[in-house]
N, C-alpha and C. Protein backbone atom coordinates (compact mmCIF):
# COMPACT_ATOMS: atom_id res chain seq x y z
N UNK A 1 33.32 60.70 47.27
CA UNK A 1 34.06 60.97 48.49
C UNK A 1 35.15 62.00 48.20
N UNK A 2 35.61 63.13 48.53
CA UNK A 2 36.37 63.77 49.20
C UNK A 2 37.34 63.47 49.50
N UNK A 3 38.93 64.00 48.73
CA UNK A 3 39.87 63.73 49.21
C UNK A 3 40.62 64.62 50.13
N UNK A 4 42.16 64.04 50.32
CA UNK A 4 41.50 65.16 51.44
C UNK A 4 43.02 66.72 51.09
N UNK A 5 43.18 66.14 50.02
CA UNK A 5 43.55 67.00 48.95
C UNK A 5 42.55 68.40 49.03
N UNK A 6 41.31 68.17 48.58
CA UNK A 6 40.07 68.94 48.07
C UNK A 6 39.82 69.53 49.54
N UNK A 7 39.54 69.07 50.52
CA UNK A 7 39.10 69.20 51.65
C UNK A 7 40.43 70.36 52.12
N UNK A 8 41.59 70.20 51.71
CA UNK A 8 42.85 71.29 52.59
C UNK A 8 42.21 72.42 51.42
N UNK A 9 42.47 72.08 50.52
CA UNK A 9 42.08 73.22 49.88
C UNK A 9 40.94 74.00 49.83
N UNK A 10 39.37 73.55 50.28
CA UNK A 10 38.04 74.35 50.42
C UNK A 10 38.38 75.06 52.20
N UNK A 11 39.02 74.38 53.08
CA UNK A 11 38.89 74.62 54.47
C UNK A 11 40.21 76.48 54.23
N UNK A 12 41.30 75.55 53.61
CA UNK A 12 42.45 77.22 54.05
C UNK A 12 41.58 78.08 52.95
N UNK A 13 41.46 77.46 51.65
CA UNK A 13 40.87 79.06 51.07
C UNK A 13 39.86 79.82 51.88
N UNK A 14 38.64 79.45 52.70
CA UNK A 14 37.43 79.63 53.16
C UNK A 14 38.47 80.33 54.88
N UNK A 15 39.14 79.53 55.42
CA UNK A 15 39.80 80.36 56.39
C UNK A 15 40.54 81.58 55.84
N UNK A 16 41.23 81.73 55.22
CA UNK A 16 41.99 83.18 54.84
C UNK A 16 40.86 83.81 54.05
N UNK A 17 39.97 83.56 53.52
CA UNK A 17 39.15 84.64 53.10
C UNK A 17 38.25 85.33 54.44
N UNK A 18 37.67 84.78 55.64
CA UNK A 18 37.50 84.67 56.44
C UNK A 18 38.46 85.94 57.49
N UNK A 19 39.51 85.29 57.51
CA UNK A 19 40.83 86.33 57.87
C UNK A 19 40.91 87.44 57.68
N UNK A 20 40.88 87.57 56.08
CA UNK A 20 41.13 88.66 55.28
C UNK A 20 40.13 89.52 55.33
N UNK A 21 38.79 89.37 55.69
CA UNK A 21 37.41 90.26 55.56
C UNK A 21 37.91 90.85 56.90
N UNK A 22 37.97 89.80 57.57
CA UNK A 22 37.90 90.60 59.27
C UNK A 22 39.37 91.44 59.65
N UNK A 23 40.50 91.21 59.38
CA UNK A 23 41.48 91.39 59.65
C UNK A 23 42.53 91.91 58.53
N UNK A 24 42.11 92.17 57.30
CA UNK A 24 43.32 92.32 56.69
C UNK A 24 43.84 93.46 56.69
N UNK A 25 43.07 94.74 57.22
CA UNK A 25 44.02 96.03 57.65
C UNK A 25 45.14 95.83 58.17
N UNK A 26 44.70 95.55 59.69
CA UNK A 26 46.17 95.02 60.67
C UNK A 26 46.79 93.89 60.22
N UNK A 27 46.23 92.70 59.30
CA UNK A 27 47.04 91.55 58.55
C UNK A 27 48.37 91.86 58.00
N UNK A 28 48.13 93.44 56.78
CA UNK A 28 48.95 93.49 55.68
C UNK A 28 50.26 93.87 56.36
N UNK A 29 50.37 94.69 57.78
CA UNK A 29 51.72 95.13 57.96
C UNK A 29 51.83 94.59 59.66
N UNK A 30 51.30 93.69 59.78
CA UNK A 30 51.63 93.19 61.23
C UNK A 30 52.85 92.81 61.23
N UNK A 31 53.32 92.67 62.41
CA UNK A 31 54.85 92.29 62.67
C UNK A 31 54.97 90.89 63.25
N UNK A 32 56.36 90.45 63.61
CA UNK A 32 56.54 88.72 64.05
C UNK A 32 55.53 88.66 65.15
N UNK A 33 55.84 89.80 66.45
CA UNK A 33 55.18 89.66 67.70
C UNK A 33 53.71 89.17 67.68
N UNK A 34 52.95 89.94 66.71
CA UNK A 34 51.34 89.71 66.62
C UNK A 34 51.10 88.57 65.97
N UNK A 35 52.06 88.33 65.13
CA UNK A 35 51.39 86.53 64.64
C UNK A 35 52.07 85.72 66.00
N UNK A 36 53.17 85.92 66.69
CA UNK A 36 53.26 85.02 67.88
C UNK A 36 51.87 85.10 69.10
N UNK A 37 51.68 86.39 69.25
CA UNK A 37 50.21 86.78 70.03
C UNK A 37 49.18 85.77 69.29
N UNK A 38 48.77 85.75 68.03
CA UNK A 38 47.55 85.02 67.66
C UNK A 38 48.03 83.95 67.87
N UNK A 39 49.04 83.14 67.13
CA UNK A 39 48.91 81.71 67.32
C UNK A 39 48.91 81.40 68.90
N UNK A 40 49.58 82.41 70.12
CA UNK A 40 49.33 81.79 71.49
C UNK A 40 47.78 81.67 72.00
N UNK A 41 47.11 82.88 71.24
CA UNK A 41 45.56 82.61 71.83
C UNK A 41 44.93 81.20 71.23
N UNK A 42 45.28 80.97 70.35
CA UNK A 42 44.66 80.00 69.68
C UNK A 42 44.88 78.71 70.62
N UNK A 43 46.53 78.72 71.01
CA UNK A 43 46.94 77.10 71.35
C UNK A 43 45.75 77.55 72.81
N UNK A 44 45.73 78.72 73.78
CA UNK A 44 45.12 79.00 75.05
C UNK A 44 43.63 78.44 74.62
N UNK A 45 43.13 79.00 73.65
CA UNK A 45 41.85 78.97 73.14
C UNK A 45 41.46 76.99 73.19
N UNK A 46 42.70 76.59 72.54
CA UNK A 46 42.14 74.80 72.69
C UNK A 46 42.56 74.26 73.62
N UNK A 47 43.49 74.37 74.40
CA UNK A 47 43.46 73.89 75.74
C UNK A 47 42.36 74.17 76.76
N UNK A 48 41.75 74.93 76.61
CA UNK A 48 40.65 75.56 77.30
C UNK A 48 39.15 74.82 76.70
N UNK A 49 39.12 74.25 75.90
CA UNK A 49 37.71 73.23 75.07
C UNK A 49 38.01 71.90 76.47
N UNK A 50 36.83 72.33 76.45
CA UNK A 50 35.98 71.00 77.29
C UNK A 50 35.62 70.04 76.56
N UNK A 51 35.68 68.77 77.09
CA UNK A 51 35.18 67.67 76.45
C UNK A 51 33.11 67.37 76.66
N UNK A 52 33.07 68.30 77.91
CA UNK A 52 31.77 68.13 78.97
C UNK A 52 31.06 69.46 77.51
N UNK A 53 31.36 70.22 77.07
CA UNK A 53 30.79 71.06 76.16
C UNK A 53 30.30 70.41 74.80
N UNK A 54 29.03 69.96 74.81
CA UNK A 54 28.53 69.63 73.50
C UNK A 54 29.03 69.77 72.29
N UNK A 55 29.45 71.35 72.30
CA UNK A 55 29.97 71.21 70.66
C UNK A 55 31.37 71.89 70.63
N UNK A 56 32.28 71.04 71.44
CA UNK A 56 33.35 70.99 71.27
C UNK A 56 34.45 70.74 70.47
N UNK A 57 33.71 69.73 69.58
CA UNK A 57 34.09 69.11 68.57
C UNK A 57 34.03 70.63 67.11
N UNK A 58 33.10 71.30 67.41
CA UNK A 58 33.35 72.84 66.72
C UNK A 58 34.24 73.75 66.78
N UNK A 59 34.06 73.37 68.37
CA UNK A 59 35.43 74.87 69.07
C UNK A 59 36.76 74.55 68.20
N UNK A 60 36.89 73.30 68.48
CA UNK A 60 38.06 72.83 68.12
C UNK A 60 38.59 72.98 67.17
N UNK A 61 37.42 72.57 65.99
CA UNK A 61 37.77 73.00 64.35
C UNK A 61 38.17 74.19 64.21
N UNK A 62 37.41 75.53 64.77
CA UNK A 62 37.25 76.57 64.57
C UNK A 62 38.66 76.88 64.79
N UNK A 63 39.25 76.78 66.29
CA UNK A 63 40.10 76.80 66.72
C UNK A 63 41.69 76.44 65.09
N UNK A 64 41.40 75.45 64.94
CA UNK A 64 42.25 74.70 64.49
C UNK A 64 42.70 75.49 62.64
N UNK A 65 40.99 75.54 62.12
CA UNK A 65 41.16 76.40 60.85
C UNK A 65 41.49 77.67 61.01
N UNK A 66 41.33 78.47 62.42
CA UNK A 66 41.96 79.71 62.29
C UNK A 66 43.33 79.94 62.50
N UNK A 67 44.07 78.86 62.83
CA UNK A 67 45.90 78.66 63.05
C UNK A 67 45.78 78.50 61.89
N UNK A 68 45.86 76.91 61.10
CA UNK A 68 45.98 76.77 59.76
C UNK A 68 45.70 77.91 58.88
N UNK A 69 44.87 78.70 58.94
CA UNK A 69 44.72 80.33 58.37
C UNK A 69 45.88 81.17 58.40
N UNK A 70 45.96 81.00 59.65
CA UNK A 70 47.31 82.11 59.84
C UNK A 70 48.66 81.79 59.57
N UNK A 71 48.71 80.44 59.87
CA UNK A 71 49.99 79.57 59.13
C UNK A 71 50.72 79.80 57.73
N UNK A 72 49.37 79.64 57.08
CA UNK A 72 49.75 79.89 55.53
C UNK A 72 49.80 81.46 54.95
N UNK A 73 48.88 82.01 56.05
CA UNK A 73 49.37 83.86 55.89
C UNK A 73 50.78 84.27 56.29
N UNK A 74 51.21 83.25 57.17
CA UNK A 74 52.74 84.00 57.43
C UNK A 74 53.51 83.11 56.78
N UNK A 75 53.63 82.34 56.66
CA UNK A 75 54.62 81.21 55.78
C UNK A 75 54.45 82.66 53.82
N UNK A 76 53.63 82.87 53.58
CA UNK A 76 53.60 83.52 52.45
C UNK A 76 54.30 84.62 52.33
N UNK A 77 53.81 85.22 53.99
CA UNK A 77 54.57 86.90 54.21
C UNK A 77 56.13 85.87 54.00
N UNK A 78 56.67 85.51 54.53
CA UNK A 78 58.23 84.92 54.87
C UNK A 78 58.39 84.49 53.87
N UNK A 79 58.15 84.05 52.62
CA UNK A 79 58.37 83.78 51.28
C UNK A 79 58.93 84.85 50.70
N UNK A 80 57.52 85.70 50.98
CA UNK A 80 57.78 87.12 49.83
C UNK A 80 58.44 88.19 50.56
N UNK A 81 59.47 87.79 51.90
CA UNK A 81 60.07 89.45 52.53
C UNK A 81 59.25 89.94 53.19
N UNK A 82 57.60 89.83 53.33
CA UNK A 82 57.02 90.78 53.73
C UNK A 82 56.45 90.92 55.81
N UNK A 83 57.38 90.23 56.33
CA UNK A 83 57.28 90.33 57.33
C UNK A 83 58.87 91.04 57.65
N UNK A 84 58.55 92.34 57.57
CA UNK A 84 60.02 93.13 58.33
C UNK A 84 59.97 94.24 59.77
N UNK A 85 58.86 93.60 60.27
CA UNK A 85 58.81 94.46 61.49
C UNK A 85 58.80 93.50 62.80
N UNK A 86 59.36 93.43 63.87
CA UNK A 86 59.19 92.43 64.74
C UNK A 86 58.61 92.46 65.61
N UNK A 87 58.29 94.14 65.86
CA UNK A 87 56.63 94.28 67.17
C UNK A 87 55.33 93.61 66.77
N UNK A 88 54.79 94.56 66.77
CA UNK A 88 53.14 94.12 66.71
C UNK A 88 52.79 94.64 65.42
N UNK A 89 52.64 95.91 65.09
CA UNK A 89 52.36 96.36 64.13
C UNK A 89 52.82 97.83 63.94
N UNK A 90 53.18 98.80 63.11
CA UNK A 90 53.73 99.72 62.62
C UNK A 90 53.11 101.13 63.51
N UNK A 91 52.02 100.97 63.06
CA UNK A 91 50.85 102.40 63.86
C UNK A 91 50.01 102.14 64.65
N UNK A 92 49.54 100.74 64.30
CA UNK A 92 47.86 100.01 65.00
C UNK A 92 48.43 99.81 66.11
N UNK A 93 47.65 99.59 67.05
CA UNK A 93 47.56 99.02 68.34
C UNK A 93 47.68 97.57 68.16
N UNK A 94 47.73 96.29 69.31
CA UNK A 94 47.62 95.25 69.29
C UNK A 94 46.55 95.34 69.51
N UNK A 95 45.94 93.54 68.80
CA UNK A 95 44.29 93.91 69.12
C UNK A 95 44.97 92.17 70.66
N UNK A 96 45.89 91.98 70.56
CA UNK A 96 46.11 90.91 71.63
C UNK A 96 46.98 90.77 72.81
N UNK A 97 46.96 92.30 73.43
CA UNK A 97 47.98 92.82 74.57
C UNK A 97 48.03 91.73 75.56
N UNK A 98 46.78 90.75 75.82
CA UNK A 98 46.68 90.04 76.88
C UNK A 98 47.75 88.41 76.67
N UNK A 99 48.25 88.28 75.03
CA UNK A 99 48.97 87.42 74.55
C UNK A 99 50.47 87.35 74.28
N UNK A 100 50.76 88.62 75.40
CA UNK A 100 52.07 89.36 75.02
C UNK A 100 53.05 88.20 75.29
N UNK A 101 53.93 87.98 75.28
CA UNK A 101 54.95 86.75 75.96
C UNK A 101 54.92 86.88 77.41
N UNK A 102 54.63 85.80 78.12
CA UNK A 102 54.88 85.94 79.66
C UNK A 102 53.57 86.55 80.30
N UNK A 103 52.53 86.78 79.15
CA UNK A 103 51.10 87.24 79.70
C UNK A 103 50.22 86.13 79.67
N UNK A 104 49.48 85.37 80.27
CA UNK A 104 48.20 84.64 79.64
C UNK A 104 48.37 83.60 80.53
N UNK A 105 47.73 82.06 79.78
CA UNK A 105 47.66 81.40 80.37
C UNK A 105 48.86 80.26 80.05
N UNK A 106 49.68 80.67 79.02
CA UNK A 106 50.84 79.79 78.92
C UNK A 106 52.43 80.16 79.42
């Protein structure tokens, strides 16, 4: 059996690698605003799971390991200094204009 020690540790490594393939261009110099944008889609993203949807019980995870992903990506940036911009990002565009504060569904 699986503790659940082993289990935090196979789920965040496997989410930030995950992260990092898809996202780590705009990851390395994003600013406060865009990690506030992702984590709001996320909370929109699980309030929005149906119980009537079969595999909800997926959404949810999915949902859930990609915060916990991003959690420990910014808790690290804020360790090491490396969050010093407070927009979105430096040159890039937002990829989450629709998550702006005061935009969406929260």
């Amino acid at each position: 059996m699986k503790t659940e020690d082993q289990t935090m540790f196979e789920v965040i490594k496997a989410a930030r690698l995950i992260q990092e393939f898809l996202w780590g261009d705009m990851n390395d110099d994003c600013g406060l605003e865009e990690f506030k944008r992702m984590f709001r889609k996320r909370v929109i993203k699980i309030d929005e799971i149906e119980f009537s949807n079969p595999h909800w019980q997926t959404e949810l995870k999915k949902r859930v390991l990609q915060t916990a992903a991003m959690a420990v990506n910014l808790i690290t940036k804020l360790d090491n200094g490396k969050i010093t911009y407070a927009g979105t990002h430096p040159h890039l565009p937002s990829n989450l204009p629709d998550y702006e504060k005061g935009k969406g569904a929260l």
